[in-house]
N, C-alpha and C. Protein backbone atom coordinates (compact mmCIF):
# COMPACT_ATOMS: atom_id res chain seq x y z
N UNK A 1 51.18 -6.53 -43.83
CA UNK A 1 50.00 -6.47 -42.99
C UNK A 1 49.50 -5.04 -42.90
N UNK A 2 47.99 -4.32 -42.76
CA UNK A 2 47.71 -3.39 -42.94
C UNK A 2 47.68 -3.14 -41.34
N UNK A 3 47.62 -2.17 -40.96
CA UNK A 3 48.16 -1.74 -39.19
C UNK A 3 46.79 -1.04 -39.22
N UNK A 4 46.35 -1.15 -37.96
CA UNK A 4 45.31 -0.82 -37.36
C UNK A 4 44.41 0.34 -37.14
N UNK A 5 43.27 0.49 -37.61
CA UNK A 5 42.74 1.66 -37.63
C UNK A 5 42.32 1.86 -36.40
N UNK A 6 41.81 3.21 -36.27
CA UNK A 6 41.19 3.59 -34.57
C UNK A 6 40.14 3.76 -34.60
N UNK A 7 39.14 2.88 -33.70
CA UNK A 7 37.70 2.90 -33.60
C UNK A 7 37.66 4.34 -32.22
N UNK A 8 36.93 5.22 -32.89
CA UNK A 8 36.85 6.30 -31.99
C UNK A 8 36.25 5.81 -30.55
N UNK A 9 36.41 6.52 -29.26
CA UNK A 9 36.03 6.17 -28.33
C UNK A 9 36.17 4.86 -27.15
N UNK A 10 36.95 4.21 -28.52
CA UNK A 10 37.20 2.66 -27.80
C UNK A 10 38.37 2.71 -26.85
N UNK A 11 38.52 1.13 -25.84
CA UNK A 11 39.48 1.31 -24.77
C UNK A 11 40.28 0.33 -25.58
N UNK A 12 41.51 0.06 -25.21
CA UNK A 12 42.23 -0.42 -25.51
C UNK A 12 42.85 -1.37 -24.39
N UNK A 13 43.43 -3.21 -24.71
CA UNK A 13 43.99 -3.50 -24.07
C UNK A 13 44.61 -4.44 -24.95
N UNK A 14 45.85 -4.84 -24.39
CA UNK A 14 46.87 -5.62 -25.68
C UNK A 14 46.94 -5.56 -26.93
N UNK A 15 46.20 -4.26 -27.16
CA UNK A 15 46.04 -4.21 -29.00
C UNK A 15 45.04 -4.05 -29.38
N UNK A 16 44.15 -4.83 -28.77
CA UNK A 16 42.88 -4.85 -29.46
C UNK A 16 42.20 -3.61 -28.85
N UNK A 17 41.13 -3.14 -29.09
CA UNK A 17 40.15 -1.89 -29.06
C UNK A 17 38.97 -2.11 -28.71
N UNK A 18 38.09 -1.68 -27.87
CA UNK A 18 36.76 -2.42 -27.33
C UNK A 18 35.71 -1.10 -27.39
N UNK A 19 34.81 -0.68 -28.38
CA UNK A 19 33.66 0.26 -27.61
C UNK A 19 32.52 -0.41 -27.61
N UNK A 20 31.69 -0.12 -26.63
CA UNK A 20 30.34 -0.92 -26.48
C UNK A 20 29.73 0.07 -27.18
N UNK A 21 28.95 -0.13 -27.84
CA UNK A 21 27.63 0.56 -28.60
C UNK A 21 26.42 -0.03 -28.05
N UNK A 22 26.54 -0.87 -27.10
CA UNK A 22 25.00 -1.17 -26.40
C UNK A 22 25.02 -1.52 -25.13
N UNK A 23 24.57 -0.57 -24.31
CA UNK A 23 25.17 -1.06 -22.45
C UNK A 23 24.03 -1.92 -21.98
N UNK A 24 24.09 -2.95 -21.18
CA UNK A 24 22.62 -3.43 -20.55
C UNK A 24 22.04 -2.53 -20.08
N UNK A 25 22.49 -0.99 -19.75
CA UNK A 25 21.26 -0.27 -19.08
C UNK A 25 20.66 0.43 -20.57
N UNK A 26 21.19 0.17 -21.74
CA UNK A 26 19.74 0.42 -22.77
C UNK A 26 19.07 -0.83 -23.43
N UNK A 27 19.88 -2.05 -22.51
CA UNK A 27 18.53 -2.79 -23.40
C UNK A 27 18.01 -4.01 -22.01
N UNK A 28 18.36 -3.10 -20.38
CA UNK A 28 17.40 -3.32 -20.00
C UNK A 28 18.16 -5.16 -18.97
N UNK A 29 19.93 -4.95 -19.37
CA UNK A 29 20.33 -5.99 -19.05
C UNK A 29 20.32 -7.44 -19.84
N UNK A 30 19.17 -6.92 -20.86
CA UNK A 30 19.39 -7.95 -21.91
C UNK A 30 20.84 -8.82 -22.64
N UNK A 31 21.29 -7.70 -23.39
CA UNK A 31 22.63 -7.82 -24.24
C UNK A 31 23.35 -6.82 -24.28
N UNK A 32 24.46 -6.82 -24.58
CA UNK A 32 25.42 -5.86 -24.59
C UNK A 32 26.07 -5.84 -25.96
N UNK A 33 26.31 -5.13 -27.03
CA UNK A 33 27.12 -5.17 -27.98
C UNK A 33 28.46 -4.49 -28.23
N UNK A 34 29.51 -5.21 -28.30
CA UNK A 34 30.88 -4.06 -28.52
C UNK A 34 31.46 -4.13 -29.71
N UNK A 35 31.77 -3.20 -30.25
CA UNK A 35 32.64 -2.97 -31.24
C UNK A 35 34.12 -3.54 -31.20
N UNK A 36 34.23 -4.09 -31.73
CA UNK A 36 35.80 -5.02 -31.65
C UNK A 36 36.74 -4.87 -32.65
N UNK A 37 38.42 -4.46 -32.31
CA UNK A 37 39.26 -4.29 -33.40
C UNK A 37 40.44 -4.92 -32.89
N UNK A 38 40.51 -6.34 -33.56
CA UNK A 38 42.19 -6.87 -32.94
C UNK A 38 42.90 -6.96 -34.38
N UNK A 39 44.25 -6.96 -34.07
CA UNK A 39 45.82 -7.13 -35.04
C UNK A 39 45.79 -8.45 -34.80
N UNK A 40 46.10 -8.89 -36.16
CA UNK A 40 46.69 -10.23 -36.55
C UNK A 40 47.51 -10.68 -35.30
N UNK A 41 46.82 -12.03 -34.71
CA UNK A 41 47.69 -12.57 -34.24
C UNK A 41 47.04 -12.56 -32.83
N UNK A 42 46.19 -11.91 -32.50
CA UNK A 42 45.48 -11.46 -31.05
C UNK A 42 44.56 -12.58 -31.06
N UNK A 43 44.47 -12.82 -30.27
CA UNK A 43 43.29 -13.78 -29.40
C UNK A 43 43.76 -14.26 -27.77
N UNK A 44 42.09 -14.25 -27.17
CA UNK A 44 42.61 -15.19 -26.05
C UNK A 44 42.75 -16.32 -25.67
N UNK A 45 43.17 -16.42 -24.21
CA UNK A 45 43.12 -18.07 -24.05
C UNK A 45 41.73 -19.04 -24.17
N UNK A 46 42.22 -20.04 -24.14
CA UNK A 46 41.05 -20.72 -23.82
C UNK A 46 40.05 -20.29 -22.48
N UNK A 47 38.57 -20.17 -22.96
CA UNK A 47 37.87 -20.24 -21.87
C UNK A 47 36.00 -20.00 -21.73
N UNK A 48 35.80 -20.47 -20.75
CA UNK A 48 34.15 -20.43 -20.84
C UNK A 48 33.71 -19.10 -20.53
N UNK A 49 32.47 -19.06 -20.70
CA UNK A 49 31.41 -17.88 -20.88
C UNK A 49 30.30 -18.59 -20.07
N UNK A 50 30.45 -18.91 -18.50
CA UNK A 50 29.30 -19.63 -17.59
C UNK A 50 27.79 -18.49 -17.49
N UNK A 51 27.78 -17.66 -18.06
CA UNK A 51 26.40 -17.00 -17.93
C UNK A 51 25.91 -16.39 -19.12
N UNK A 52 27.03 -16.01 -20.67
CA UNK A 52 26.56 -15.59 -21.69
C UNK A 52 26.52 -16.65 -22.80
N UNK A 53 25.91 -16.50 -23.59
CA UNK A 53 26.09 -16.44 -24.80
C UNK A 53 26.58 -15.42 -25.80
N UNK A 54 27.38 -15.43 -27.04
CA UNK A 54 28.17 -14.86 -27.32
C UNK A 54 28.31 -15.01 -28.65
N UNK A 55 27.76 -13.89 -29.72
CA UNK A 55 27.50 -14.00 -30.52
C UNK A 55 28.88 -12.98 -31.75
N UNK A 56 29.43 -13.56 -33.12
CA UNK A 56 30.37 -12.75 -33.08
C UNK A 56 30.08 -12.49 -34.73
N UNK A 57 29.67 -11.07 -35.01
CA UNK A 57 29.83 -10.97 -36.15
C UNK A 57 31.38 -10.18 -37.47
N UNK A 58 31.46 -11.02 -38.03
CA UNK A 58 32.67 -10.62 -38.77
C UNK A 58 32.60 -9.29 -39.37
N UNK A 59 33.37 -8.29 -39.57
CA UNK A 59 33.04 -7.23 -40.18
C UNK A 59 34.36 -7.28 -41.26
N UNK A 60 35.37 -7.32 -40.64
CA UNK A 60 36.66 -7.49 -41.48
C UNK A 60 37.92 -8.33 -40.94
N UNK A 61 38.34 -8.80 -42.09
CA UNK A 61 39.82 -9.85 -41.81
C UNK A 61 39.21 -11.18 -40.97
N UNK A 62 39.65 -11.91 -40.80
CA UNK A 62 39.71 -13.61 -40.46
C UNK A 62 40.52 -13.82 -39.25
N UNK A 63 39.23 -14.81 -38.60
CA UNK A 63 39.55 -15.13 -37.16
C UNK A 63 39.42 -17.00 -37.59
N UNK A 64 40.49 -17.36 -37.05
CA UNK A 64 40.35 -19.46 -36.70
C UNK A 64 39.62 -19.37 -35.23
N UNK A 65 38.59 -19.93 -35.29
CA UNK A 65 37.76 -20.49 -34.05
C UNK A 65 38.08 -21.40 -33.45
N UNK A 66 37.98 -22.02 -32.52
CA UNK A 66 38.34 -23.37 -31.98
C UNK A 66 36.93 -23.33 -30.62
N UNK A 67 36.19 -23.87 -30.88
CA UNK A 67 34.85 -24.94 -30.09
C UNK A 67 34.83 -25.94 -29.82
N UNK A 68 35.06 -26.61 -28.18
CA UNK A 68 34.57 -27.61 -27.87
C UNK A 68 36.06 -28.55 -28.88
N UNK A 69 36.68 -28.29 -29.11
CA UNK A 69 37.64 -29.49 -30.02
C UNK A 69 37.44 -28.97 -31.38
N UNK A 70 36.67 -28.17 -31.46
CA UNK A 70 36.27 -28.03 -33.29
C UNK A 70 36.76 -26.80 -33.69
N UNK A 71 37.60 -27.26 -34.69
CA UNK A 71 38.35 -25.59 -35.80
C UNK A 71 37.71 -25.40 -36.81
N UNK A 72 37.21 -24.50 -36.96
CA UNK A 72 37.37 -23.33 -38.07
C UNK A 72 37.44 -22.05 -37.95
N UNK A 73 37.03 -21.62 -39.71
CA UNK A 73 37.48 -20.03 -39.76
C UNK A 73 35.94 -18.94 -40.10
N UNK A 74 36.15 -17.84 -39.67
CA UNK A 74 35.19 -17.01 -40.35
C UNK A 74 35.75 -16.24 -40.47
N UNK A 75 35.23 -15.67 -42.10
CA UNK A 75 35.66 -14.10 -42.59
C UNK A 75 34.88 -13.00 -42.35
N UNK A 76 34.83 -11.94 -42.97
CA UNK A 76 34.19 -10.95 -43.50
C UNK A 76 33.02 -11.30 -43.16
N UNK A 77 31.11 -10.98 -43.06
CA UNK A 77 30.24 -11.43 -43.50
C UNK A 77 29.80 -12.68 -43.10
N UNK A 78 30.39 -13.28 -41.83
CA UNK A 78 30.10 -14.16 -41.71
C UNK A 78 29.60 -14.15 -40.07
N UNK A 79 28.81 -14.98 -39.41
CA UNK A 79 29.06 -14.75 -37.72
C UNK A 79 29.51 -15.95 -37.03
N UNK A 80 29.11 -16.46 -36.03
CA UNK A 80 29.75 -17.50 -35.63
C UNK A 80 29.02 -17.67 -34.04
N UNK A 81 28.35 -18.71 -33.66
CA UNK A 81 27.94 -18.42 -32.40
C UNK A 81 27.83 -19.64 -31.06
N UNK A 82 28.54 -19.07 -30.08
CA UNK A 82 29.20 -19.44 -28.75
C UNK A 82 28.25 -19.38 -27.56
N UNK A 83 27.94 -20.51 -27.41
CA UNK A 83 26.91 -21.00 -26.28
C UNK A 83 27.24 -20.84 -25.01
N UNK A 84 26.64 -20.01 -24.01
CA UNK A 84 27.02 -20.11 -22.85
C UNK A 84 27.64 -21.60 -22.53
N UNK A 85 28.55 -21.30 -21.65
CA UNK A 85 29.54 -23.14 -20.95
C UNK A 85 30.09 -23.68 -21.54
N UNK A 86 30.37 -22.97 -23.19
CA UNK A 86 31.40 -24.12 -24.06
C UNK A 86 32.55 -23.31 -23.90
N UNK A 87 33.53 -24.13 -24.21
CA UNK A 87 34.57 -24.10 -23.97
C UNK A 87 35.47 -23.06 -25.28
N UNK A 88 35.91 -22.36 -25.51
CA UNK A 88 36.28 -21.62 -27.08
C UNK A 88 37.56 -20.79 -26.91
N UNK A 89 38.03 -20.21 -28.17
CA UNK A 89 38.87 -18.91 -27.82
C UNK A 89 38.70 -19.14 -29.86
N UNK A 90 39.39 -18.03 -29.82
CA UNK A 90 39.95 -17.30 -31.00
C UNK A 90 41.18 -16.84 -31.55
N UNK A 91 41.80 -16.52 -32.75
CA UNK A 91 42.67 -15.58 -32.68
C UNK A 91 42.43 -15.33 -34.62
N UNK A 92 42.90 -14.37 -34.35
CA UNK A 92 42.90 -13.58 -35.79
C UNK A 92 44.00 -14.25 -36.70
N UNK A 93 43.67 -14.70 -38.13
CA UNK A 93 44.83 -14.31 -38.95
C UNK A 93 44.42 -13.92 -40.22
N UNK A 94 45.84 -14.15 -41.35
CA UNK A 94 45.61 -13.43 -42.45
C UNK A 94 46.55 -12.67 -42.14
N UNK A 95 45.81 -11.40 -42.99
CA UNK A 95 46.86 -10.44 -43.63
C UNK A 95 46.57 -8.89 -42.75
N UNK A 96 45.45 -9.19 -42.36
CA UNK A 96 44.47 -7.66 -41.76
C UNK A 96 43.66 -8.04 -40.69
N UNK A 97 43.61 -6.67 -40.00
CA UNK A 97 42.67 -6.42 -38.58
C UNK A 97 41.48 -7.08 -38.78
N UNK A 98 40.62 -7.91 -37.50
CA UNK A 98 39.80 -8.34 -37.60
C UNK A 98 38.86 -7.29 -36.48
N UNK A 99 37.93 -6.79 -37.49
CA UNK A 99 37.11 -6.03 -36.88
C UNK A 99 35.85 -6.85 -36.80
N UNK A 100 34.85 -7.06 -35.68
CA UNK A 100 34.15 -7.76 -35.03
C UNK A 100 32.79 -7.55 -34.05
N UNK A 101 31.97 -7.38 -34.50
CA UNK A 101 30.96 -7.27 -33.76
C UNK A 101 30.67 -8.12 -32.62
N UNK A 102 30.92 -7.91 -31.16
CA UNK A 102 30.47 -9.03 -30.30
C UNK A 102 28.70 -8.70 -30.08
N UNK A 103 28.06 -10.16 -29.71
CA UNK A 103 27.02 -9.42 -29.19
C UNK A 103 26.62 -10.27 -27.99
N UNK A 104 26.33 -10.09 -26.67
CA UNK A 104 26.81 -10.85 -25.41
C UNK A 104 25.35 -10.66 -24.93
N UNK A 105 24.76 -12.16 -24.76
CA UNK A 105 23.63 -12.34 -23.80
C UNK A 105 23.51 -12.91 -22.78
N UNK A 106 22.76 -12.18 -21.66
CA UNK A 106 22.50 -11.16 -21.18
C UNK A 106 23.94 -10.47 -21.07
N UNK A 107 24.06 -8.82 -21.08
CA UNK A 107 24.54 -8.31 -20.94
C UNK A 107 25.62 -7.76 -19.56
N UNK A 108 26.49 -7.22 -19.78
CA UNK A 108 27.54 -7.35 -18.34
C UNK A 108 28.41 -7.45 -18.70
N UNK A 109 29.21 -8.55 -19.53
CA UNK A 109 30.41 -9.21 -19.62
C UNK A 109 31.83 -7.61 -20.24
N UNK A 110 30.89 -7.06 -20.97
CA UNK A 110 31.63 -6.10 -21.19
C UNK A 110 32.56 -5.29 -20.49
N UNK A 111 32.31 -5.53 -18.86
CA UNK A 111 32.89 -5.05 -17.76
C UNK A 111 34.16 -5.77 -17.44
N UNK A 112 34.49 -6.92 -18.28
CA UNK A 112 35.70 -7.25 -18.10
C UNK A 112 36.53 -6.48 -18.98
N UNK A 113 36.27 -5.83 -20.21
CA UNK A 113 36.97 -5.35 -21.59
C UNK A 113 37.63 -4.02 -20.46
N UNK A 114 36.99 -3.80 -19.71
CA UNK A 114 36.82 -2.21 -18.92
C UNK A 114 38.01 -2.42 -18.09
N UNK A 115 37.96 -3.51 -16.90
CA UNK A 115 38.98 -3.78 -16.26
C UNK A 115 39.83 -3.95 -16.61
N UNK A 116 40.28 -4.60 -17.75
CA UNK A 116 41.61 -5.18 -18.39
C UNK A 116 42.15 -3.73 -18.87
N UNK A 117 41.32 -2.81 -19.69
CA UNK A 117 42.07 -2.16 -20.21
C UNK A 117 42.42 -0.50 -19.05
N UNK A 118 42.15 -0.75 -17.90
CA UNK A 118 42.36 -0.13 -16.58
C UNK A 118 43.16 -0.15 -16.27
N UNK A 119 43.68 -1.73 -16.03
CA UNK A 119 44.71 -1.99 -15.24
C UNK A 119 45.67 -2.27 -15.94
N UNK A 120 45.61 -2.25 -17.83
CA UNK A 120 46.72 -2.79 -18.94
C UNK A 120 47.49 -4.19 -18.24
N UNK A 121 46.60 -4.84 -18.24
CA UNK A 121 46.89 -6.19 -17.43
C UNK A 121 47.80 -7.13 -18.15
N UNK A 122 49.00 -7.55 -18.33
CA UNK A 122 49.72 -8.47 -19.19
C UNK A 122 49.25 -9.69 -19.05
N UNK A 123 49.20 -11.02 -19.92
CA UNK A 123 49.36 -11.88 -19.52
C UNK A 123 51.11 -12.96 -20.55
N UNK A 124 51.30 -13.81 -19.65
CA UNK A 124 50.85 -14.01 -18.33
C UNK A 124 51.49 -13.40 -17.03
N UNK A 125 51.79 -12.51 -17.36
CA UNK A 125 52.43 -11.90 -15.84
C UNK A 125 51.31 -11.20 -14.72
N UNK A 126 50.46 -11.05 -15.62
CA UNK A 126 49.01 -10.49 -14.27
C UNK A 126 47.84 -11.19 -14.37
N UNK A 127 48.05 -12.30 -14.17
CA UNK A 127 47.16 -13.46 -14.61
C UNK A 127 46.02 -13.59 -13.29
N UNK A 128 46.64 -13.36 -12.10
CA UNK A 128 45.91 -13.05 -11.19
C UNK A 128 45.29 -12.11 -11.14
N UNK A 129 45.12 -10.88 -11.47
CA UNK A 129 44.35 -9.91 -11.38
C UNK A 129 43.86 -9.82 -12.76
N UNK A 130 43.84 -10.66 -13.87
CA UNK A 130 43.25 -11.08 -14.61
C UNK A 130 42.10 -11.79 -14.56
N UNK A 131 41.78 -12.99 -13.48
CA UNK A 131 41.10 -13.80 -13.42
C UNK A 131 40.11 -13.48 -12.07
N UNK A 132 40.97 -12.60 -11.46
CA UNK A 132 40.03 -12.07 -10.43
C UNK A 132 38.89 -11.41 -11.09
N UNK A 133 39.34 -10.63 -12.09
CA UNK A 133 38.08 -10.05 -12.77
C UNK A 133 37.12 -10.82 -13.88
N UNK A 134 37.96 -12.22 -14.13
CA UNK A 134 37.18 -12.83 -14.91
C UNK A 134 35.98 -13.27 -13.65
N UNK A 135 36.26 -13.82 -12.90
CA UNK A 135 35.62 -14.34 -11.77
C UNK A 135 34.06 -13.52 -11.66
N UNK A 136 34.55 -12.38 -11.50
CA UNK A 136 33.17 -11.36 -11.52
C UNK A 136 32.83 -11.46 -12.40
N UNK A 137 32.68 -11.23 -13.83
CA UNK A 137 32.12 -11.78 -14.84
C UNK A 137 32.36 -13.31 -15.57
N UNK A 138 32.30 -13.91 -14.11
CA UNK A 138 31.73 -15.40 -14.87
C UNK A 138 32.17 -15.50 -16.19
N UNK A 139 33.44 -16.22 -15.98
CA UNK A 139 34.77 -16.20 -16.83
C UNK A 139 35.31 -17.22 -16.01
N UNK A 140 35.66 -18.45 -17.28
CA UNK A 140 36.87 -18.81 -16.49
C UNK A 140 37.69 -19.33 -17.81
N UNK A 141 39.22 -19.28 -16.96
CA UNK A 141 40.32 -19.65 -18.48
C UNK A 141 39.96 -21.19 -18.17
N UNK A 142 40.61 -22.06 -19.41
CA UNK A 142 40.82 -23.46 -19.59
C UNK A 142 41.87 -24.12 -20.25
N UNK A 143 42.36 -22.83 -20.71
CA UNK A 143 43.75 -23.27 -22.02
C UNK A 143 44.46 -22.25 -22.04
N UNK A 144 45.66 -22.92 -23.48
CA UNK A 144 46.17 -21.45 -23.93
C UNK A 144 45.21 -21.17 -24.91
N UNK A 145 46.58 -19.84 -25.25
CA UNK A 145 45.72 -19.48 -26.76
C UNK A 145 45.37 -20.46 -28.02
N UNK A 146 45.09 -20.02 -29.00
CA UNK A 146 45.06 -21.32 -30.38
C UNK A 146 46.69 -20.54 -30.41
N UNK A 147 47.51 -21.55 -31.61
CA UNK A 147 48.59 -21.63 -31.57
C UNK A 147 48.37 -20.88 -33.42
């Protein structure tokens, strides 16, 4: 497996790496875009997105999707896109880091990437102060991870 490069500037929580390159205060609360870098094997639990939509473009390595009951995969070059209120999660596999463009409408949600990687929140051992902050950004879990 190739080990993880460092996206300058980004925060970090369980591995993965988060920088926003687009805050709602430059586009006005519209969208938010972050730069995304997880290790094989990262994803979260199941869960909704009650106010965004959530758009994910592939940049490198392979993520299995799971929507609403429905699996698949995207690589490289590919995007993939998550409707506010459905139900989803992710996780990376393969051989290499899946680097990832999120792009989150309207913008905000990014303020959870912030908290988590504040408080280096485990799960599941800080699941509560996990979800407290999902709560504020209109978040909620529904599952586990994909397996």
């Amino acid at each position: 497996m190739k080990d993880l490069a460092r996206l300058d500037g980004a925060i970090d929580w369980l591995g993965v790496q988060y920088k926003t390159i687009l805050t709602p205060a430059q586009s006005g609360g519209a969208m938010s875009i972050v730069d995304s870098l997880s290790p094989v094997g990262s994803g979260p639990p199941r869960h909704v997105h009650e106010t965004e939509d959530e758009a994910f473009i592939i940049m490198t390595g392979q993520c299995k999707f799971w929507l609403e009951g429905d699996e698949f995969t995207a690589g490289a070059g590919e995007s993939v896109f998550i409707p506010r209120g459905k139900e989803h999660t992710f996780k990376v596999i393969g051989d290499e880091p899946c680097r990832h463009v999120l792009i989150l409408t309207p913008g905000g949600f990014e303020g959870f990437f912030a908290d988590m990687a504040a408080g280096q929140f485990r799960i599941p051992e800080d699941m509560a102060a996990i979800e407290e902050s999902a709560k504020r950004h209109n978040l909620v879990f529904t599952g586990p991870p994909l397996e």
